[in-house]
Protein backbone atom coordinates (compact mmCIF):
# COMPACT_ATOMS: atom_id res chain seq x y z
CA UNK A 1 -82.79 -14.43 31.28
CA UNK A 2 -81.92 -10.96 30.03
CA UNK A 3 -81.70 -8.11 32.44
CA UNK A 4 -81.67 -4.36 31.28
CA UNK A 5 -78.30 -3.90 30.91
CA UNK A 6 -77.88 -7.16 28.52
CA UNK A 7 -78.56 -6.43 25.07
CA UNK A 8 -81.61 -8.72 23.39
CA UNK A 9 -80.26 -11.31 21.01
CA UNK A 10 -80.43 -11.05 17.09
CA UNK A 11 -79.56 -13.31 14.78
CA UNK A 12 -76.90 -11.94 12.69
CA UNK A 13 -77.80 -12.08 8.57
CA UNK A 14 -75.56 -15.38 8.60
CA UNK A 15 -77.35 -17.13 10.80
CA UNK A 16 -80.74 -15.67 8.96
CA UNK A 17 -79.17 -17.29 6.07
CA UNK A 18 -77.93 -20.26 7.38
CA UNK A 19 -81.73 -20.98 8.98
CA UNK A 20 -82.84 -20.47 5.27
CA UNK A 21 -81.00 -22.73 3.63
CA UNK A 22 -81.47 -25.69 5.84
CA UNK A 23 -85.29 -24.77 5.76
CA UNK A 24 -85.08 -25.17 2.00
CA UNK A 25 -83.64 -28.36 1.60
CA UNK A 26 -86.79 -29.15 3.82
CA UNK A 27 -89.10 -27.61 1.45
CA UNK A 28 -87.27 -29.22 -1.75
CA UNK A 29 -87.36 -32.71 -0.70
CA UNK A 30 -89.94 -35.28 0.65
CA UNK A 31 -87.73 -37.56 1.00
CA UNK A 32 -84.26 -37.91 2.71
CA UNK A 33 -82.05 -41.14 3.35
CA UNK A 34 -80.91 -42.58 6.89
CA UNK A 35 -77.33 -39.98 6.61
CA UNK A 36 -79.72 -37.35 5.49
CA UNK A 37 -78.72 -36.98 1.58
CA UNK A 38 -81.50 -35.73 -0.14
CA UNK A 39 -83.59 -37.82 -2.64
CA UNK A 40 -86.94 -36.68 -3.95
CA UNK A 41 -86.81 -33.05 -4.16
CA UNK A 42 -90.98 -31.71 -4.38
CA UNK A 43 -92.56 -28.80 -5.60
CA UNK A 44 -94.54 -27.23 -3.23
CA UNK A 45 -96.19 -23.58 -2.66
CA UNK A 46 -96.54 -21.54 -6.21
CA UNK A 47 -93.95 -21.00 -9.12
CA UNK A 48 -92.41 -17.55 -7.06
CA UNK A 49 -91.89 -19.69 -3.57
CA UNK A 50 -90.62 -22.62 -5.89
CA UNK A 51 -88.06 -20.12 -7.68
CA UNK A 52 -87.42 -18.82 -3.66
CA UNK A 53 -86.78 -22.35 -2.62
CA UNK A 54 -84.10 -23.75 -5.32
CA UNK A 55 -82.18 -20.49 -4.99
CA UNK A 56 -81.74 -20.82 -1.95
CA UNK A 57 -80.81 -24.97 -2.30
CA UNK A 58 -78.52 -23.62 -5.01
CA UNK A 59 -77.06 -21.33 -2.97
CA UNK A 60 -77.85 -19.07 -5.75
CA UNK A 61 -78.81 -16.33 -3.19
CA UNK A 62 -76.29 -16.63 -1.13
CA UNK A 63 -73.86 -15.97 -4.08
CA UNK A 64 -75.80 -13.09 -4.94
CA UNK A 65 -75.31 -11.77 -1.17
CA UNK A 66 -71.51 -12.72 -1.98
CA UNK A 67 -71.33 -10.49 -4.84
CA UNK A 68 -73.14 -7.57 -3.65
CA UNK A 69 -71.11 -7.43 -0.39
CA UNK A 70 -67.46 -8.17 -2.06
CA UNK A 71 -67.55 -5.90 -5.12
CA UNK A 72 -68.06 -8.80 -7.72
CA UNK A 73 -70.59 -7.46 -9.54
CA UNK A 74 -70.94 -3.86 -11.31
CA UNK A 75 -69.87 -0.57 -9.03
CA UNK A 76 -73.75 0.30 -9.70
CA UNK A 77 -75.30 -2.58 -8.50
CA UNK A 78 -73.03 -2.86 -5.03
CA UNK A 79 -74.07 1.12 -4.38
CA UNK A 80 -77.63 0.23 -4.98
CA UNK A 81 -77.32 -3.00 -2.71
CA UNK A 82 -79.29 -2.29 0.44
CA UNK A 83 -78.22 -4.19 3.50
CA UNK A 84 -81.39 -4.06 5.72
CA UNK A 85 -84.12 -4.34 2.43
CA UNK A 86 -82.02 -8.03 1.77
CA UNK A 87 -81.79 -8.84 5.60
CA UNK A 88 -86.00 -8.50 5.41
CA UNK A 89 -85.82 -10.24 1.75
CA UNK A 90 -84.69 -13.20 4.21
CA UNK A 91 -87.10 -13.07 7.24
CA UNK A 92 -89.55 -13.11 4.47
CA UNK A 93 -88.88 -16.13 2.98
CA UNK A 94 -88.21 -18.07 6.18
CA UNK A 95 -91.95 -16.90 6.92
CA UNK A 96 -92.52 -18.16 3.69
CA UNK A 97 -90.87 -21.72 3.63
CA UNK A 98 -92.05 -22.44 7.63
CA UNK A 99 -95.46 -21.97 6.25
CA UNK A 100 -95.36 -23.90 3.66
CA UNK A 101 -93.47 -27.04 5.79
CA UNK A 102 -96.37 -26.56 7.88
CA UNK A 103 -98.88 -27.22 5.50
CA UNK A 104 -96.81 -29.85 3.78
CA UNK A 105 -95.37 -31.39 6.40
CA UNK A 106 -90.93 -31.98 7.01
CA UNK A 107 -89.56 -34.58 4.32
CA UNK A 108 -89.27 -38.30 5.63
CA UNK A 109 -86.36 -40.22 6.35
CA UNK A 110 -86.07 -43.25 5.12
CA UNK A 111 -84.23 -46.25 6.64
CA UNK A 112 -82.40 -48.77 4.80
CA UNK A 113 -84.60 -50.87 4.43
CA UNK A 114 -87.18 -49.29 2.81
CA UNK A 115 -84.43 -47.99 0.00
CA UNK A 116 -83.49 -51.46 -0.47
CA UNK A 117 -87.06 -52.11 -0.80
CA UNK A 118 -87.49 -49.56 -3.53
CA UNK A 119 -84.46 -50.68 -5.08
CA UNK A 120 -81.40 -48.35 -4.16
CA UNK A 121 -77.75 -49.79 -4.75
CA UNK A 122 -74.78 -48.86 -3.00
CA UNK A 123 -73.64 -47.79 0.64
CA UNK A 124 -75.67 -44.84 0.63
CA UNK A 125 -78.66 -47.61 0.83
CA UNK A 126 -76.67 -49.95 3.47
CA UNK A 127 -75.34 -52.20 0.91
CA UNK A 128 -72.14 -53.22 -0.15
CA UNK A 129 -70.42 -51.23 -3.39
CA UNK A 130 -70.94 -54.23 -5.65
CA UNK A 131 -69.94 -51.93 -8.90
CA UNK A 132 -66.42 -52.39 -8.08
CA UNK A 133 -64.79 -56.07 -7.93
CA UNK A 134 -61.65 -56.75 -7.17
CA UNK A 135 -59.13 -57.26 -9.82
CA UNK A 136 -58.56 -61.12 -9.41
CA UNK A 137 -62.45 -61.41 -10.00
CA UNK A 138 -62.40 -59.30 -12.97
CA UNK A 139 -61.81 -61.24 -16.51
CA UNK A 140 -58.47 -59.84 -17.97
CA UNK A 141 -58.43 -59.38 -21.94
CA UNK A 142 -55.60 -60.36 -23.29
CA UNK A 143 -54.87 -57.14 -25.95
CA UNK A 144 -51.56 -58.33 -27.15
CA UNK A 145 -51.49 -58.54 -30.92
């Protein structure tokens, strides 16, 4: 519990961030596996919360934030770079992508059986790698001339 001398928590812009990126992987897939890799990705909300979404799955914002705040972009375009209008830009879209994951709903994880079921290969699906044989298995050509 805070008393009056304690200062109230914020989350710092990383954190804002951080929260915004795992809340668009949510958005961008329905589906996830059992270790949580991302499978189906969706398109849900309208073609500007879409575009909101996959930058920030892309981490295409984030590299924009990068940019502005290291000097890798033109001198004009850090000066005009304003701190607190991006920090909102953020809050925004979190508001954004919460509501749309509650209308849509979180993705599902599946379990491995169901991706066996639907015909996954591989560990990622709780199988064996079968694409790789050892090399006593393997038929040898003979390429001498």
């Amino acid at each position: 519990m805070l008393t009056e001398t304690e200062p109230e928590l914020v989350d710092s812009l990383s954190d804002l961030m951080h929260e915004a990126f795992c809340l668009s992987l949510d958005c961008a897939y329905s589906e996830l596996s059992p270790d949580g890799d991302c499978l189906t990705a969706r398109s849900i909300g309208n073609a500007a919360e879409n575009d909101m979404i996959f930058g920030w799955c892309d981490v295409l914002i984030h590299k924009y934030y990068q940019d502005r705040s290291t000097g890798h972009c033109s001198t004009a375009s850090m000066a005009a770079f304003d701190i607190e209008k991006f920090e909102q830009s953020v809050k925004d879209d979190i508001v954004t992508m919460k509501r749309l994951l509650k209308i849509h709903g979180h993705p599902v994880r599946l379990d491995y059986a169901e991706m066996q079921r639907r015909g996954y290969k591989g560990s990622w699906a709780g199988l064996p790698d079968t694409e790789m044989k050892p090399l006593q298995d393997r038929q040898v050509l003979d390429c001498a001339v």
